[in-house]
Protein backbone atom coordinates (compact mmCIF):
# COMPACT_ATOMS: atom_id res chain seq x y z
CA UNK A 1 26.75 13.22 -4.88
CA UNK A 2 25.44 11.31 -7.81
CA UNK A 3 22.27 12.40 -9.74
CA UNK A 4 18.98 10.09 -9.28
CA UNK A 5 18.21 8.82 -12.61
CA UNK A 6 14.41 9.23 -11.59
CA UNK A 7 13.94 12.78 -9.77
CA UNK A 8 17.24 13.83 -11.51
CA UNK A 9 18.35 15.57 -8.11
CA UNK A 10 21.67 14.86 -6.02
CA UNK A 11 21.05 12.14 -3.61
CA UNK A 12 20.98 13.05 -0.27
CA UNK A 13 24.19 12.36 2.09
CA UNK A 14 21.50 11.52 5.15
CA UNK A 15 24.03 10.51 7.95
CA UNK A 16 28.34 10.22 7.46
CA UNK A 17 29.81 8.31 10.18
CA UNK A 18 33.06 9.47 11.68
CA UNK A 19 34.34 5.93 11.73
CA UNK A 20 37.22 6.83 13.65
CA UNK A 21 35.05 7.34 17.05
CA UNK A 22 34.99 4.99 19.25
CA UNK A 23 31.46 3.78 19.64
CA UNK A 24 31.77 2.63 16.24
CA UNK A 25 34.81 0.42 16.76
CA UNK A 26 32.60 -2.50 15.76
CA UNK A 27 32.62 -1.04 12.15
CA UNK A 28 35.03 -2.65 10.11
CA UNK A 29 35.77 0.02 7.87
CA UNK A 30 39.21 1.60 6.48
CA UNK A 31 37.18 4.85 5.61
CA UNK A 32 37.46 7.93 7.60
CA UNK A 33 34.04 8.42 7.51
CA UNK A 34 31.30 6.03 6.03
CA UNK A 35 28.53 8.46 3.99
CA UNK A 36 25.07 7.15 3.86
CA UNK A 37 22.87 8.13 0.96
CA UNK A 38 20.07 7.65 -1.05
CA UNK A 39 17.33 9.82 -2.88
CA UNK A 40 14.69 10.07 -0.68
CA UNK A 41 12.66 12.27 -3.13
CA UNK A 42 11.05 9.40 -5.14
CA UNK A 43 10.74 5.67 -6.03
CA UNK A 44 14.70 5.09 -6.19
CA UNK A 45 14.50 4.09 -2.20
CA UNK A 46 12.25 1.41 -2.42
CA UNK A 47 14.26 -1.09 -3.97
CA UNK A 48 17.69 -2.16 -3.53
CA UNK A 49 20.72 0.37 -3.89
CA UNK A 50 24.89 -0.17 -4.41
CA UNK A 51 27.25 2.40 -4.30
CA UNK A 52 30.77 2.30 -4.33
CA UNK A 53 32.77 5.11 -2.23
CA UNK A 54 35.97 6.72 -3.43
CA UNK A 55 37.78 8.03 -0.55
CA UNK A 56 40.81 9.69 -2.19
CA UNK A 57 38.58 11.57 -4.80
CA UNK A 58 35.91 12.40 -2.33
CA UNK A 59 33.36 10.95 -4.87
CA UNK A 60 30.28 8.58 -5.13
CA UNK A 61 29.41 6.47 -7.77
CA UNK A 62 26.34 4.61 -8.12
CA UNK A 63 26.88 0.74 -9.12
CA UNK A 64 23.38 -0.80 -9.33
CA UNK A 65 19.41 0.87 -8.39
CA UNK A 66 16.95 -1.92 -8.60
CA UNK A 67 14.37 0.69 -9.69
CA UNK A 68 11.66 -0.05 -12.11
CA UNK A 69 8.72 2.53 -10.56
CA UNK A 70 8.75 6.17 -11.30
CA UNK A 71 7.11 7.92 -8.26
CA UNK A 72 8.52 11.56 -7.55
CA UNK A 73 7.91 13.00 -4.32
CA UNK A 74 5.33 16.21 -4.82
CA UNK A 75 7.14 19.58 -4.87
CA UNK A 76 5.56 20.94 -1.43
CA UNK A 77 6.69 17.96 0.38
CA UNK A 78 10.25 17.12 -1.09
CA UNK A 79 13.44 17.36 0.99
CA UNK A 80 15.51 20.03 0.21
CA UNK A 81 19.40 19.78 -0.96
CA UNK A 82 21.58 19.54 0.50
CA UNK A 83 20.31 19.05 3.87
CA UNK A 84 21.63 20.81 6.84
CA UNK A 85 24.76 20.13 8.43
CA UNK A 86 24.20 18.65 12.04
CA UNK A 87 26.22 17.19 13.91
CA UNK A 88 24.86 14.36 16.10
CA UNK A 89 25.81 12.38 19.13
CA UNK A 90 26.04 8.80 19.48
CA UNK A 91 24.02 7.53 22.39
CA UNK A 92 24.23 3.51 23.79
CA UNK A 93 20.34 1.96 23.81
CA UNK A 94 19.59 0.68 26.59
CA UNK A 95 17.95 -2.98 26.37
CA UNK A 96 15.38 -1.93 24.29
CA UNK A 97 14.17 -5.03 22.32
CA UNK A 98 12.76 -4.73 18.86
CA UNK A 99 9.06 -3.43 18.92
CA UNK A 100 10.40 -0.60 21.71
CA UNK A 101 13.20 0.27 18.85
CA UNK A 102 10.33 0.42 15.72
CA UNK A 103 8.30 2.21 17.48
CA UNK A 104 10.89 4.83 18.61
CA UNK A 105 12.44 5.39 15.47
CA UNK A 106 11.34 8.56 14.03
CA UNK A 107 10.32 9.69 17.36
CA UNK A 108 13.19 9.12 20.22
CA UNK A 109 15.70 8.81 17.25
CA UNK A 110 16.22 8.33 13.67
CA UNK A 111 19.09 5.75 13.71
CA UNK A 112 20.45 2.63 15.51
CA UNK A 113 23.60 1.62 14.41
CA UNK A 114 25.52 -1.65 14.78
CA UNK A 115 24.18 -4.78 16.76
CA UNK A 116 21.37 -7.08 15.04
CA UNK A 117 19.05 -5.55 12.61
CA UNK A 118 15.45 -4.95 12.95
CA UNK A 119 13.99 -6.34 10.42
CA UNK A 120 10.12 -5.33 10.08
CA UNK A 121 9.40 -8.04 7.77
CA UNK A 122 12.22 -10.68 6.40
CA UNK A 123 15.64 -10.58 7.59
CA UNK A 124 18.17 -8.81 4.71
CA UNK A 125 21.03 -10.81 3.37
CA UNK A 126 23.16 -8.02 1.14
CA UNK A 127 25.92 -9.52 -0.19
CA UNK A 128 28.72 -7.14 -2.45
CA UNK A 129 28.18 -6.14 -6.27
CA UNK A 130 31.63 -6.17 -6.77
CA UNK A 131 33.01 -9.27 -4.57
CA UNK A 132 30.01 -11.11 -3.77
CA UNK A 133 30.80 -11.24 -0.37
CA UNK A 134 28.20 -11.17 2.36
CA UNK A 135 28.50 -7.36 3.68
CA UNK A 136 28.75 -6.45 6.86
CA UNK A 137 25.34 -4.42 9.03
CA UNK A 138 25.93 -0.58 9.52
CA UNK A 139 22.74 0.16 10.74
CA UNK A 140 19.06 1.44 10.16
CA UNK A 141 17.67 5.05 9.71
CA UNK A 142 13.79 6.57 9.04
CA UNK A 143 13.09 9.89 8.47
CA UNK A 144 11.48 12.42 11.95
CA UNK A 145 7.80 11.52 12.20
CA UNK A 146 5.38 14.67 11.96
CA UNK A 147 5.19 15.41 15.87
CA UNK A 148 8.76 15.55 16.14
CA UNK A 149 10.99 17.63 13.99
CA UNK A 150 13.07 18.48 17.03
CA UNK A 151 14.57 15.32 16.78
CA UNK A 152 17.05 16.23 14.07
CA UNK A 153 17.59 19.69 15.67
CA UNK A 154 14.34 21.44 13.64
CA UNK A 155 15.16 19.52 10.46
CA UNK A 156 11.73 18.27 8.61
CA UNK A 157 13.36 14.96 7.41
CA UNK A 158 10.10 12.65 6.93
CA UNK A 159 10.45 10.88 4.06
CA UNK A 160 7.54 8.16 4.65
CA UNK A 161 6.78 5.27 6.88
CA UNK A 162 10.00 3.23 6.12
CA UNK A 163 13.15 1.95 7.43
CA UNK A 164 16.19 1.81 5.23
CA UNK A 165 19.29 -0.41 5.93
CA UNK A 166 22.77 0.31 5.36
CA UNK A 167 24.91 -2.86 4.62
CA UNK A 168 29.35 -2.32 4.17
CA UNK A 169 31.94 -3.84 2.39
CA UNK A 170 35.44 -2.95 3.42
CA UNK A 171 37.31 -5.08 0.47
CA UNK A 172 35.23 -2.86 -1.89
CA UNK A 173 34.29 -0.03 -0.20
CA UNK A 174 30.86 -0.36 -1.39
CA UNK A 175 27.48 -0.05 0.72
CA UNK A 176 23.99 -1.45 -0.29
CA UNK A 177 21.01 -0.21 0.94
CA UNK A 178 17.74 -1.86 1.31
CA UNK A 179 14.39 -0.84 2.18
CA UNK A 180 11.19 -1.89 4.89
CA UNK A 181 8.50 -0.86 4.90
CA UNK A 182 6.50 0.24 8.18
């Protein structure tokens, strides 16, 4: 993983999609699996993220952080690295429409992947740093609210009242990442 240029940790690898299962045949993705990351130890997720993914060398590279505070998470209350290996199951939603998703997130799940977003404010347009290409949705993820660290299998993942969107290029094999606010 690549080293945060605020906290000067690894970012975290939160969720890597196995893009070869077949609830994610929407994804249009040549990867094997699809890592999602960011540094959810300080300021570097609030603002708008690029990396670019290097499948044969197994490597990361950060392209662009739009990044001009310098918050750092406290030491009692930042997320540990790596995090723990879990593997999770893809489950369908059922018709839930987008205040039953916000305010599940964190609690019922962590992710919803594929389909529309759900925006909490403006709609996201993320288009590529390397082709300028509009990018395609992945999905959405928040961090396990206090009441519920079961939900990641006893993992303490909250890392703040926020939603952060995960945007794909296949031509480039870059993903952006954006951030909401609750």
């Amino acid at each position: 993983m690549p080293i945060c240029s605020i906290c000067d940790e690894p970012y975290h690898q939160i969720l890597t999609l196995d893009t070869k299962d077949e609830q994610l045949n929407w994804l249009e993705c040549s990867l094997k699996e699809l890592p999602l990351i960011s540094c959810v130890n300080c300021s570097t997720c609030w603002e708008r993220q690029f990396y670019h993914i290097d499948e044969k060398d197994r490597a990361v590279k950060m392209l662009e952080v739009a990044n001009v505070d310098a918050w750092q998470q406290d030491e009692e209350d930042k997320i540990g690295y790596p995090l723990p290996v879990r593997r999770l199951k893809l489950e369908p939603l059922e018709c839930f429409d987008d205040e039953e998703i916000i305010e599940s997130m964190g609690r019922d799940y962590f992710c919803k992947l594929g389909g529309k977003p759900v925006s909490l404010t403006d709609p996201i347009e993320m288009c590529c740093k390397e082709c300028g290409r509009k990018m395609q949705y992945v999905g959405v993820l928040t961090g396990s609210d206090f009441e519920n660290i079961e939900l990641l299998n006893g993992v303490d993942f909250y890392f703040g009242d926020m939603f952060l969107y995960f945007y794909y290029c296949d031509a480039c094999n870059v993903v952006g990442v954006d951030l909401q606010p609750l």
